[in-house]
N, C-alpha and C. Protein backbone atom coordinates (compact mmCIF):
# COMPACT_ATOMS: atom_id res chain seq x y z
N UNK A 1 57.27 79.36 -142.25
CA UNK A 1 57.17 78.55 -141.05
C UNK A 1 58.22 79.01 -140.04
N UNK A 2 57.90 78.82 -138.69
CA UNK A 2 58.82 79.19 -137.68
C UNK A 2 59.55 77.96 -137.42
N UNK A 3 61.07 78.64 -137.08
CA UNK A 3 62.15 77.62 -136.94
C UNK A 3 62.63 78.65 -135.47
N UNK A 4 62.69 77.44 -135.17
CA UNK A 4 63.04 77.19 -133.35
C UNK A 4 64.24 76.60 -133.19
N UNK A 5 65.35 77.23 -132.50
CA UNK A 5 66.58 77.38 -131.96
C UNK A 5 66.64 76.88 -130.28
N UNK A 6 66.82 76.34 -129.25
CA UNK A 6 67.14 76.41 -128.20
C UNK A 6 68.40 76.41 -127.72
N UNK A 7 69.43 76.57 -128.51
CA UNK A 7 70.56 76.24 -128.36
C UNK A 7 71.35 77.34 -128.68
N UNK A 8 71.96 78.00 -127.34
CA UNK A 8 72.20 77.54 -126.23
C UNK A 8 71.11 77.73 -125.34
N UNK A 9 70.32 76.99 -124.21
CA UNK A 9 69.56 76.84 -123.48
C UNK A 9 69.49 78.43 -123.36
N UNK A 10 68.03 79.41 -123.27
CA UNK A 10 67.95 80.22 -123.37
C UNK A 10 67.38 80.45 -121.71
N UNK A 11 68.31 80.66 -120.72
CA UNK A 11 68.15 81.24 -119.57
C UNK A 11 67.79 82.76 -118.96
N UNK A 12 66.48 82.48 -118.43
CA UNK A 12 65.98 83.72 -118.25
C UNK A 12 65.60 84.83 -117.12
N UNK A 13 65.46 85.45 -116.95
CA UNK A 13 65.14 86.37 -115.56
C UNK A 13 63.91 87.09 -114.88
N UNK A 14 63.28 87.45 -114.31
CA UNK A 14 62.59 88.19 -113.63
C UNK A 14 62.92 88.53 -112.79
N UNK A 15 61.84 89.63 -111.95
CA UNK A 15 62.20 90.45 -110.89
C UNK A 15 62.62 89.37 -109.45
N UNK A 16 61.91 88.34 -109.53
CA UNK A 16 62.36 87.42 -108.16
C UNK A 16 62.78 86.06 -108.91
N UNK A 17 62.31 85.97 -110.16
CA UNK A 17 62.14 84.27 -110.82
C UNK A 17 63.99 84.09 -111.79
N UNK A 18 64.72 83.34 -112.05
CA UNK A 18 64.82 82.61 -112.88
C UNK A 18 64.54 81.61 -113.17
N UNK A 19 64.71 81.19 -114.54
CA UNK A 19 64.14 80.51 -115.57
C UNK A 19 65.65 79.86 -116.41
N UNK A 20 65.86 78.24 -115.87
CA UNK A 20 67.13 77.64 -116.20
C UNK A 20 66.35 76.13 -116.89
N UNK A 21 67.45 75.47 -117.62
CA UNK A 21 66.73 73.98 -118.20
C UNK A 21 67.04 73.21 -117.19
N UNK A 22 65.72 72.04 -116.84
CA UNK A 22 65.49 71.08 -115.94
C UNK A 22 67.06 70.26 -116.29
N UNK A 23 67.12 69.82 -115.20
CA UNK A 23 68.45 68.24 -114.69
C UNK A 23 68.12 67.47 -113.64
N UNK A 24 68.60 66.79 -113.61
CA UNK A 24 68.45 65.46 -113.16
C UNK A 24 68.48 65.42 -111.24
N UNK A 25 69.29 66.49 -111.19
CA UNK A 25 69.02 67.20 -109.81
C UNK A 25 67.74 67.49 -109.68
N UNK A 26 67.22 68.14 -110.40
CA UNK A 26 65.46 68.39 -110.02
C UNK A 26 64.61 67.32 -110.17
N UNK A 27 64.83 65.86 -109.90
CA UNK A 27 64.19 64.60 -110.12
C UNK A 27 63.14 64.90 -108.71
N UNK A 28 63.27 65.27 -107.30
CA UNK A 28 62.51 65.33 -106.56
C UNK A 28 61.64 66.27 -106.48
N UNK A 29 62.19 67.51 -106.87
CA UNK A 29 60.60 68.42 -107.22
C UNK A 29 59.51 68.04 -107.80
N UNK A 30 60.41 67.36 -109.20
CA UNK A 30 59.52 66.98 -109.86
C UNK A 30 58.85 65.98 -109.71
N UNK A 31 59.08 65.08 -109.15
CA UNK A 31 58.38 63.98 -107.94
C UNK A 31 57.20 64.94 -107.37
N UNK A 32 57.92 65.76 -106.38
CA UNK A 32 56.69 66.14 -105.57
C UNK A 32 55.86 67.11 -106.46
N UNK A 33 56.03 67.59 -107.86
CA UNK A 33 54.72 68.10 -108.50
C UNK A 33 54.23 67.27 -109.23
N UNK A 34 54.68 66.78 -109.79
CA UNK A 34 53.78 65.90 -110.22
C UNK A 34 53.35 64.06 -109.75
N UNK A 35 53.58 64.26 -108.50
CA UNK A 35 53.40 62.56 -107.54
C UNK A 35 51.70 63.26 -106.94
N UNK A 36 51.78 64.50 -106.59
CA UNK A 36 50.47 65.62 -105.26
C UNK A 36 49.60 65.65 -106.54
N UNK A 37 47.83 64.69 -105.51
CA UNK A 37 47.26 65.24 -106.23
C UNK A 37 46.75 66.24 -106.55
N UNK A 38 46.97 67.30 -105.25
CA UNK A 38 46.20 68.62 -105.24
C UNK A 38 46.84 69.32 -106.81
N UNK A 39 48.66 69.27 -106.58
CA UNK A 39 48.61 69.88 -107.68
C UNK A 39 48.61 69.62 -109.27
N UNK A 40 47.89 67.97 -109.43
CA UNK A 40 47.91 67.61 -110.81
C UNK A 40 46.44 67.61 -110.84
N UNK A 41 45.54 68.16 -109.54
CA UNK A 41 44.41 67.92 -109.24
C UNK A 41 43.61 68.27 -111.54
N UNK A 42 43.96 69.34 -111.77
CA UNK A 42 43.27 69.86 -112.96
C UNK A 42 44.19 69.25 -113.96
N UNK A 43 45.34 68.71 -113.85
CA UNK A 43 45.89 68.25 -115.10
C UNK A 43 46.12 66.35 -115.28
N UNK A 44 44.61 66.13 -116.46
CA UNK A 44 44.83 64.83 -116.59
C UNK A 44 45.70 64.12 -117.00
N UNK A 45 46.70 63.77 -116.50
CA UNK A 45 47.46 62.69 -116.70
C UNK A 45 48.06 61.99 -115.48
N UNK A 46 48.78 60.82 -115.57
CA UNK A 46 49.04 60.16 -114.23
C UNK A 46 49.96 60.38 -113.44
N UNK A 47 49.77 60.10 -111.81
CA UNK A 47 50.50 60.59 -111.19
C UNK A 47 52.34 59.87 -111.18
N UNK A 48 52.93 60.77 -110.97
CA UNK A 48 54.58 60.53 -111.03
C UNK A 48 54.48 59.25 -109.48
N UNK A 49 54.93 58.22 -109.77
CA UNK A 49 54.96 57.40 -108.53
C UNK A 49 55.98 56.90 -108.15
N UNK A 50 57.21 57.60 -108.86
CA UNK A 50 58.77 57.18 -108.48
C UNK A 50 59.80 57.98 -108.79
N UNK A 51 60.99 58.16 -108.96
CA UNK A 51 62.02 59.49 -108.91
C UNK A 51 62.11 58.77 -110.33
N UNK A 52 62.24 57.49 -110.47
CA UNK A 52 62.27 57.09 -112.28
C UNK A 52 61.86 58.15 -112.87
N UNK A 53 60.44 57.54 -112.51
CA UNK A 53 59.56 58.55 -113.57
C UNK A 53 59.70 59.92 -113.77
N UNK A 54 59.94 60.44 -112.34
CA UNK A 54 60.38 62.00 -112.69
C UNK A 54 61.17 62.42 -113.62
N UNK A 55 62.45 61.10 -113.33
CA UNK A 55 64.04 61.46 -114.28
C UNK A 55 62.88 61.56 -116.34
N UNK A 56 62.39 60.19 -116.09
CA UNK A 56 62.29 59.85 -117.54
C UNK A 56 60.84 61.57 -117.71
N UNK A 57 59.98 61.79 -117.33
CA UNK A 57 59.29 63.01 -117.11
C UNK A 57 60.83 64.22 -117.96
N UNK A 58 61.67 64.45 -117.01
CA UNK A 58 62.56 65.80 -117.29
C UNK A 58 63.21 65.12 -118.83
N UNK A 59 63.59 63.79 -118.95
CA UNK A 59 64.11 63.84 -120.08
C UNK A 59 63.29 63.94 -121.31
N UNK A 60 62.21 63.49 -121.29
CA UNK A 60 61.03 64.43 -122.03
C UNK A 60 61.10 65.26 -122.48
N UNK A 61 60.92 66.17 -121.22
CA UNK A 61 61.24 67.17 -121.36
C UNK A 61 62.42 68.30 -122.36
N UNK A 62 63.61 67.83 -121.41
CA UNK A 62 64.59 68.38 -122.62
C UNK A 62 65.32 67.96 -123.95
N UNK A 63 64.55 66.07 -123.73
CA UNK A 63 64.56 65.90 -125.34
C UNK A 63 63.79 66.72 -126.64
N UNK A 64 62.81 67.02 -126.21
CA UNK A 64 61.94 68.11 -127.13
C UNK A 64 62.56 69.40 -127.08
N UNK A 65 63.47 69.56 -126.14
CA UNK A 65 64.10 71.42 -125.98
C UNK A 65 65.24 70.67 -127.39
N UNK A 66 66.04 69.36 -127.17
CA UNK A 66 67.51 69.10 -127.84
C UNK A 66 66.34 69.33 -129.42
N UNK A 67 65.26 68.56 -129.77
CA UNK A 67 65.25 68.63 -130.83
C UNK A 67 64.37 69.85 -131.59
N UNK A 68 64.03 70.92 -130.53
CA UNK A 68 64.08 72.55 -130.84
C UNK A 68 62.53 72.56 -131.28
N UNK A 69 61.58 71.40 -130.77
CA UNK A 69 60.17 71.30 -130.39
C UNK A 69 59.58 72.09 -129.96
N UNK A 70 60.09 71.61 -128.74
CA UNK A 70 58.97 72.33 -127.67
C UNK A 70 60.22 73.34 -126.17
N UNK A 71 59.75 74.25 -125.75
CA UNK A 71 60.35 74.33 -124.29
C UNK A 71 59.75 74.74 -123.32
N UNK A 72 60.76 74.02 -121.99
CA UNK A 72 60.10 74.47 -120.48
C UNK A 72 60.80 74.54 -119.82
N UNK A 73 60.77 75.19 -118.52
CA UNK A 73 61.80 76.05 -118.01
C UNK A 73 61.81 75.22 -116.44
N UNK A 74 62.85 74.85 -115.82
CA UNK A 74 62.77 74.84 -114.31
C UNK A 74 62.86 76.72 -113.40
N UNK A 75 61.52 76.28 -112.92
CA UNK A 75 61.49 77.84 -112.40
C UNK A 75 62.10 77.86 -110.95
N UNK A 76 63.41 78.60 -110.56
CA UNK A 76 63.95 79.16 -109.33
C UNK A 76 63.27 80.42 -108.86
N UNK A 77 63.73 80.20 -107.08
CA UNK A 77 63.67 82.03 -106.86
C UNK A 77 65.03 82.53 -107.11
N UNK A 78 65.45 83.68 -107.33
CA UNK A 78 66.92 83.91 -107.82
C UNK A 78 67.97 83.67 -106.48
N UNK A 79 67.89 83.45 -105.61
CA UNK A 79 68.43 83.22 -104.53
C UNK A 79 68.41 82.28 -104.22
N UNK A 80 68.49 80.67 -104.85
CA UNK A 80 68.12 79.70 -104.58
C UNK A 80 68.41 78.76 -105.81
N UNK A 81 68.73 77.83 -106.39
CA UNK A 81 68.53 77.44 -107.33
C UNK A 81 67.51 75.98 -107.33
N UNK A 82 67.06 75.85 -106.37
CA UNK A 82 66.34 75.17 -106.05
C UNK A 82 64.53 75.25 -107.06
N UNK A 83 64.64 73.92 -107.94
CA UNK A 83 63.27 74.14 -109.09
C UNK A 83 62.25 74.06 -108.02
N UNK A 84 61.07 75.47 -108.52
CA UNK A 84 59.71 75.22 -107.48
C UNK A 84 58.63 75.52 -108.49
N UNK A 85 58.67 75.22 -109.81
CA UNK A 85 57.74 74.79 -110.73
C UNK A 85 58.45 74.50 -112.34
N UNK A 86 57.92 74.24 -112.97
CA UNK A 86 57.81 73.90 -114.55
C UNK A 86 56.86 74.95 -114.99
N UNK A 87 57.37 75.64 -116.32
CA UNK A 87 57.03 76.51 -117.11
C UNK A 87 57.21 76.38 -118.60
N UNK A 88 56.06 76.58 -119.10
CA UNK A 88 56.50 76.46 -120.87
C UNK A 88 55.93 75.75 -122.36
N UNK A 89 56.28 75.67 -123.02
CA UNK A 89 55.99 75.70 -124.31
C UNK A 89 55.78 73.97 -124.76
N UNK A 90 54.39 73.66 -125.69
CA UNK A 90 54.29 72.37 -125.66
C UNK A 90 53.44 72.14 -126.86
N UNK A 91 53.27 71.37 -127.77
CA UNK A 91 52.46 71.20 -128.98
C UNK A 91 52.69 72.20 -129.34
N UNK A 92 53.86 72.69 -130.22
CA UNK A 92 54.19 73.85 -130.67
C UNK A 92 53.61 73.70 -131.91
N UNK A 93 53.23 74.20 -133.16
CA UNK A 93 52.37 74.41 -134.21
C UNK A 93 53.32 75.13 -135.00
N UNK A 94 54.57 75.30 -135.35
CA UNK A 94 55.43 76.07 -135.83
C UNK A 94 54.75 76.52 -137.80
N UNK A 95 54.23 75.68 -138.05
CA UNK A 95 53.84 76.34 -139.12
C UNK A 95 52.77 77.22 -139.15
N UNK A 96 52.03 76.78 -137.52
CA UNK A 96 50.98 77.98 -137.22
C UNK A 96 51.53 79.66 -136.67
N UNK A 97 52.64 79.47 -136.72
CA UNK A 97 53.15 80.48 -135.48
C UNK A 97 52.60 80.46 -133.99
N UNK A 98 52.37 79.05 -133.74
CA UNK A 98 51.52 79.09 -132.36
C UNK A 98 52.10 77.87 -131.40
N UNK A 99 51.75 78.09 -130.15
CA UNK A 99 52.19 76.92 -129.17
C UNK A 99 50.80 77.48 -128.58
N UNK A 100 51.45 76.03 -127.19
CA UNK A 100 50.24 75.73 -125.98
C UNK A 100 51.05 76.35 -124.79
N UNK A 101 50.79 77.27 -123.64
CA UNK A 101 51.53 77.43 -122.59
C UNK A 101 51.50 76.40 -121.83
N UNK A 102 51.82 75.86 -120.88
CA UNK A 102 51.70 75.21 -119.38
C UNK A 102 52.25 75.61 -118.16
N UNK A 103 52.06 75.26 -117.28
CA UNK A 103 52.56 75.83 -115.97
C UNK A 103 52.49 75.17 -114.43
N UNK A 104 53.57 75.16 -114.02
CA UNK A 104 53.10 74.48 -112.46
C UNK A 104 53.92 74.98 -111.48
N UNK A 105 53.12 75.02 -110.39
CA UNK A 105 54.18 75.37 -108.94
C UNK A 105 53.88 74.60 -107.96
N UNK A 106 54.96 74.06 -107.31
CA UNK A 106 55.02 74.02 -105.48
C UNK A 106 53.69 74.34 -105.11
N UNK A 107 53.17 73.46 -104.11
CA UNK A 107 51.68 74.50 -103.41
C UNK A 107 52.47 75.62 -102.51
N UNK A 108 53.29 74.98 -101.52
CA UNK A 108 54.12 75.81 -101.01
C UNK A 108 54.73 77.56 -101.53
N UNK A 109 54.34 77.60 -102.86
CA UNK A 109 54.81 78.67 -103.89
C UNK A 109 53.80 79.43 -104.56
N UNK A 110 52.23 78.77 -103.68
CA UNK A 110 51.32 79.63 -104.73
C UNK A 110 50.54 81.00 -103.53
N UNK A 111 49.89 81.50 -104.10
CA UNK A 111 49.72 82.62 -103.78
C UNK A 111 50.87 83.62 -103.23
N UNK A 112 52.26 83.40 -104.50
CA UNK A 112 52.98 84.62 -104.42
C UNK A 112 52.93 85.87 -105.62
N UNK A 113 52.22 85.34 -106.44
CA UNK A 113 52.36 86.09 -107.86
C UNK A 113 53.38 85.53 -108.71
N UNK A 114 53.80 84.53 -108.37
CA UNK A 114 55.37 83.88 -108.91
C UNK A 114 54.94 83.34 -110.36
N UNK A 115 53.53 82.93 -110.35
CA UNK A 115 53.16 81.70 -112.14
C UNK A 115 52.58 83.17 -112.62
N UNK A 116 52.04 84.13 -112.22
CA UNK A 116 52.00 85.61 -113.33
C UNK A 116 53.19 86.00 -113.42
N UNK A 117 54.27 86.16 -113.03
CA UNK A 117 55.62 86.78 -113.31
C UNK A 117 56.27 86.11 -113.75
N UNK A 118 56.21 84.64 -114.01
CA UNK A 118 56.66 83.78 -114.66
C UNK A 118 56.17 83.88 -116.01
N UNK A 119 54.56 83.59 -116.00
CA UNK A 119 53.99 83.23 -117.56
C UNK A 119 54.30 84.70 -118.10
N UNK A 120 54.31 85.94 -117.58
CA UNK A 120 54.65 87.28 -118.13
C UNK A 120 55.99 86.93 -118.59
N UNK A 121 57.17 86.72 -118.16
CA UNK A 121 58.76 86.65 -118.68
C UNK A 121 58.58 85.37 -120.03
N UNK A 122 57.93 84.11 -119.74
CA UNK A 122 58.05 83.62 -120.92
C UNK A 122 57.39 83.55 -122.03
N UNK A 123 56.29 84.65 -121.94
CA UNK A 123 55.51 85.18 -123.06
C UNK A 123 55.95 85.99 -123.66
N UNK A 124 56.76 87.13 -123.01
CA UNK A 124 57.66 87.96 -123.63
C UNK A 124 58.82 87.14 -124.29
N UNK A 125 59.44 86.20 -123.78
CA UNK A 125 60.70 85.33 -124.84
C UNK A 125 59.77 85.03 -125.56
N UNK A 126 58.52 84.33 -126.03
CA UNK A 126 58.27 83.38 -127.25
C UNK A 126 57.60 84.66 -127.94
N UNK A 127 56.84 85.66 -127.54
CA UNK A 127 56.55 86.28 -129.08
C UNK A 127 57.92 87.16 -129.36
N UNK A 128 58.83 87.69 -128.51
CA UNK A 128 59.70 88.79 -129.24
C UNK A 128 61.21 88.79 -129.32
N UNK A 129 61.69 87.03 -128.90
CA UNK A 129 62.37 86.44 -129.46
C UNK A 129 62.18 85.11 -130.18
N UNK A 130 61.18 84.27 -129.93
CA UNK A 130 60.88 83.15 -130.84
C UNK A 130 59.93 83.71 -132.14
N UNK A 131 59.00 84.93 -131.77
CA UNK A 131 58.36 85.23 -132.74
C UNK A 131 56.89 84.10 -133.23
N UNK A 132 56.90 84.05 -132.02
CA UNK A 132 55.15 83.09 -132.02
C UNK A 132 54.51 84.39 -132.15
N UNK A 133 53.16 84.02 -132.97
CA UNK A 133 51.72 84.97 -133.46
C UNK A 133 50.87 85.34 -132.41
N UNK A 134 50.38 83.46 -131.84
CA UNK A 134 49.29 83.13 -130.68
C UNK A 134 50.17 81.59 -130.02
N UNK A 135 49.57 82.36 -128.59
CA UNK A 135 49.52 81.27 -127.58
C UNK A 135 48.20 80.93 -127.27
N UNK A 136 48.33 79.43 -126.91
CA UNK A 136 46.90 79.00 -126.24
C UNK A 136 47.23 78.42 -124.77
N UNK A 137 46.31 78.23 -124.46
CA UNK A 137 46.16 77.59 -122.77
C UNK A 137 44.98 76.55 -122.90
N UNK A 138 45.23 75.56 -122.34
CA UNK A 138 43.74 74.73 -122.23
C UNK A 138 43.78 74.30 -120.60
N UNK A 139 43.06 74.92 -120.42
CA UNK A 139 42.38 74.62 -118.51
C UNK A 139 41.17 73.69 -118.53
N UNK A 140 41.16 73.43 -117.58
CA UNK A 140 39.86 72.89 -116.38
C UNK A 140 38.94 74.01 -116.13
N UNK A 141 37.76 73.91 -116.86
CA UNK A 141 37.17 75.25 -116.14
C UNK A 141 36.47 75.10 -114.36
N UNK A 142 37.16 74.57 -113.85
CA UNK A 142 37.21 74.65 -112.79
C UNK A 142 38.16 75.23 -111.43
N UNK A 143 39.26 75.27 -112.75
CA UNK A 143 40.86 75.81 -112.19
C UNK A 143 40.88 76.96 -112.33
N UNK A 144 39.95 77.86 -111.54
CA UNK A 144 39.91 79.33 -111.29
C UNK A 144 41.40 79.98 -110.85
N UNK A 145 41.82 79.47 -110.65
CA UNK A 145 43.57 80.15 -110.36
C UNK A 145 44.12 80.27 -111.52
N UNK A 146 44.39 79.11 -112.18
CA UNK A 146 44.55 79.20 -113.65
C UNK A 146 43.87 80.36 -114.46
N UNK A 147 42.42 80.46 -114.47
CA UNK A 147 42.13 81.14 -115.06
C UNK A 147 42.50 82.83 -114.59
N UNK A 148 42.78 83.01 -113.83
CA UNK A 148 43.48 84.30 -112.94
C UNK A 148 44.26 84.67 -113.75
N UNK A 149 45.12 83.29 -113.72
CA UNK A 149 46.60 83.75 -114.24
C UNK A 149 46.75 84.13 -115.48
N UNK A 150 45.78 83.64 -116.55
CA UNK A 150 45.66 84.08 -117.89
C UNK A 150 44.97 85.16 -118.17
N UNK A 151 43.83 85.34 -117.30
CA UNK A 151 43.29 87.26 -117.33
C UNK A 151 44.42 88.14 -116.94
N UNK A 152 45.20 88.09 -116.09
CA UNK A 152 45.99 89.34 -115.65
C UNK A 152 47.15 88.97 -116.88
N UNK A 153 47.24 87.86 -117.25
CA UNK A 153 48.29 88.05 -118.51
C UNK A 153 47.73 88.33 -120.00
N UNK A 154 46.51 88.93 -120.09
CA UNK A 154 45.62 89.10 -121.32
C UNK A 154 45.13 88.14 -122.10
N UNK A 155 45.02 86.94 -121.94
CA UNK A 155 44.40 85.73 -122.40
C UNK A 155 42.66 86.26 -122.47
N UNK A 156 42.79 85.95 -123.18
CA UNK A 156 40.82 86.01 -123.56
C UNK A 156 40.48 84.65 -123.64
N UNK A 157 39.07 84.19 -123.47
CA UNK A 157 39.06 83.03 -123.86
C UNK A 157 38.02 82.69 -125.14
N UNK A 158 38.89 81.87 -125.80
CA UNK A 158 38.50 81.42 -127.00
C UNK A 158 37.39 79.88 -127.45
N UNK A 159 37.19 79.44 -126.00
CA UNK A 159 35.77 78.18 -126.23
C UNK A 159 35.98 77.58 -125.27
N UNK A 160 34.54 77.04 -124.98
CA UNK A 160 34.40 75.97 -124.49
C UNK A 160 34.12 74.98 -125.14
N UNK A 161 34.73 73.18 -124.69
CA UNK A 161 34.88 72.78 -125.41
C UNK A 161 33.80 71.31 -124.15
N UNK A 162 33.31 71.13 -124.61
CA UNK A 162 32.19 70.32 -123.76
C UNK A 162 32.62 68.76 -123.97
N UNK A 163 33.41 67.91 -123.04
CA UNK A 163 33.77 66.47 -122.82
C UNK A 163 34.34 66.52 -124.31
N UNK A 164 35.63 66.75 -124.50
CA UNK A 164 36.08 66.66 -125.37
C UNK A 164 37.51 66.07 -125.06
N UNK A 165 37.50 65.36 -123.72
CA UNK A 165 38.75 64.81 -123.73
C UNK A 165 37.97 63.78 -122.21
N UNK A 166 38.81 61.99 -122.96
CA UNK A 166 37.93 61.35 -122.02
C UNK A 166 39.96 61.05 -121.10
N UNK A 167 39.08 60.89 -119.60
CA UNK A 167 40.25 60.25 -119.00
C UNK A 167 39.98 59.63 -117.72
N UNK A 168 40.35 58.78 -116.73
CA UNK A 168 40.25 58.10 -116.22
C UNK A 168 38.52 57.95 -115.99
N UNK A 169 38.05 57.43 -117.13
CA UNK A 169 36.55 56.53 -117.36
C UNK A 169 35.70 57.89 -117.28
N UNK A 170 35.90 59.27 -117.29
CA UNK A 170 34.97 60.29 -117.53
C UNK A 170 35.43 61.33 -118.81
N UNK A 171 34.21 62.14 -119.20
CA UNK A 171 34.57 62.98 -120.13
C UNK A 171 34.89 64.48 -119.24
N UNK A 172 36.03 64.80 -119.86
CA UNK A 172 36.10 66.13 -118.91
C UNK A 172 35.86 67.33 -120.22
N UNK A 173 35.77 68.39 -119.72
CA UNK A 173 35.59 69.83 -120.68
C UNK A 173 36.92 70.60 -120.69
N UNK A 174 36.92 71.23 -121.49
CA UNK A 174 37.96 72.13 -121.74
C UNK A 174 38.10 73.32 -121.96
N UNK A 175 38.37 74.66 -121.27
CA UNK A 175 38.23 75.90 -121.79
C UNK A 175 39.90 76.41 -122.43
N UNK A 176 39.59 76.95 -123.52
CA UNK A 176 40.63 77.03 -124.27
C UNK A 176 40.90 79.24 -124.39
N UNK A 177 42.19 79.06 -123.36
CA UNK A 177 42.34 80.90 -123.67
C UNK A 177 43.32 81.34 -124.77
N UNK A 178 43.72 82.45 -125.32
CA UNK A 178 44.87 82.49 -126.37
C UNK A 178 45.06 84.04 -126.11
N UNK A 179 46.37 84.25 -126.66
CA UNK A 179 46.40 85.91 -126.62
C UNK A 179 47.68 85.91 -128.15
N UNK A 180 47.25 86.96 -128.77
CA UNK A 180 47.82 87.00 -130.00
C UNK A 180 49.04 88.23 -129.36
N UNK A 181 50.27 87.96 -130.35
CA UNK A 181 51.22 88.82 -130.07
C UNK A 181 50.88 90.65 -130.45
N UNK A 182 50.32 90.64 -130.72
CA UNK A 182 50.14 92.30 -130.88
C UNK A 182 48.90 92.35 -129.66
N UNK A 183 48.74 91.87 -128.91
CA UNK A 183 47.62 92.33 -127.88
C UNK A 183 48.77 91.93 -126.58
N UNK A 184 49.86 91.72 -126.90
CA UNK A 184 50.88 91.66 -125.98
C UNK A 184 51.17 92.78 -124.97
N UNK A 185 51.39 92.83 -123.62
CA UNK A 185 51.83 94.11 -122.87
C UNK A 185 53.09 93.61 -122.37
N UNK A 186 54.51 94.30 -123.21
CA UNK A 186 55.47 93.89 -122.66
C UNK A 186 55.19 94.10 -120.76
N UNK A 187 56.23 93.32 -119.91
CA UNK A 187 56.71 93.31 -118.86
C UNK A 187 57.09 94.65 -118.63
């Protein structure tokens, strides 16, 4: 079984991105990604409707990093330390060798290439320092951006999954992508 370490917070880099653990300073980003519905438009769950919620949202968050669960990254541009998405690791499966990715940006932040150069840097930390097998993704097959972002990062997709998740009074579908670590292209 895989045993997961986060400690010390494993801070990371790309060509324009770092990758630092969420605080309490980032309570308003995280407000404004997850309060907009455009950008929770594909991800069912409810909207953030107070800086509370954001705070209790990030501590979530890095309560699952303290107890070496799950992780996600506040994503900067390196010139800035200012968070302009969430990145990372969630329903980790450690006896599978497997997690779920996730991902979000700023609208303000999309169409830069920033969530492919992102999901590229933290795919490279989880298979060839955490030593995950397979990642999965579960989208909206309607979230053609999403799905972008997992073709140019080698995600294949592995099913459709027809109203298999009910939420606010409808059944929605699910397309599920994965990419195994030996079909990996380092960065």
């Amino acid at each position: 079984m895989l045993t997961l370490n986060f400690t010390p917070f494993p801070i990371l880099e790309s060509e324009r991105l770092r990758y630092r653990k969420l605080n309490n300073e980032d309570a308003k980003e995280v407000f404004e990604l997850r309060s907009n519905p455009e950008t929770m438009k594909y991800i069912p769950r409810p909207l953030v409707t107070n800086i509370d919620e954001a705070l209790s949202h990030i501590k979530l968050i890095n309560d699952k990093v303290d107890a070496n669960t799950d992780i996600n990254w506040a994503v900067t541009e390196k010139d800035n330390d200012k968070c302009i998405g969430i990145m990372g690791f969630f329903r980790t499966q450690p006896e599978n060798y497997r997690t779920e990715l996730g991902y979000m940006i700023l609208p303000e932040h999309h169409n830069k290439g920033y969530v492919t150069e992102a999901v590229k840097t933290i795919l490279n930390y989880a298979f060839n320092e955490l030593n995950f097998n397979s990642i999965e993704a579960r989208i909206d097959p309607n979230n053609l951006a999403s799905e972008k972002v997992l073709h140019k990062n080698g995600f294949v997709k592995e099913g459709h999954l027809i109203e298999n998740f009910f939420y606010n009074d409808q059944f929605l579908d699910s397309v599920i992508y994965s990419l195994l670590k030996r079909n990996f292209k380092k960065p």
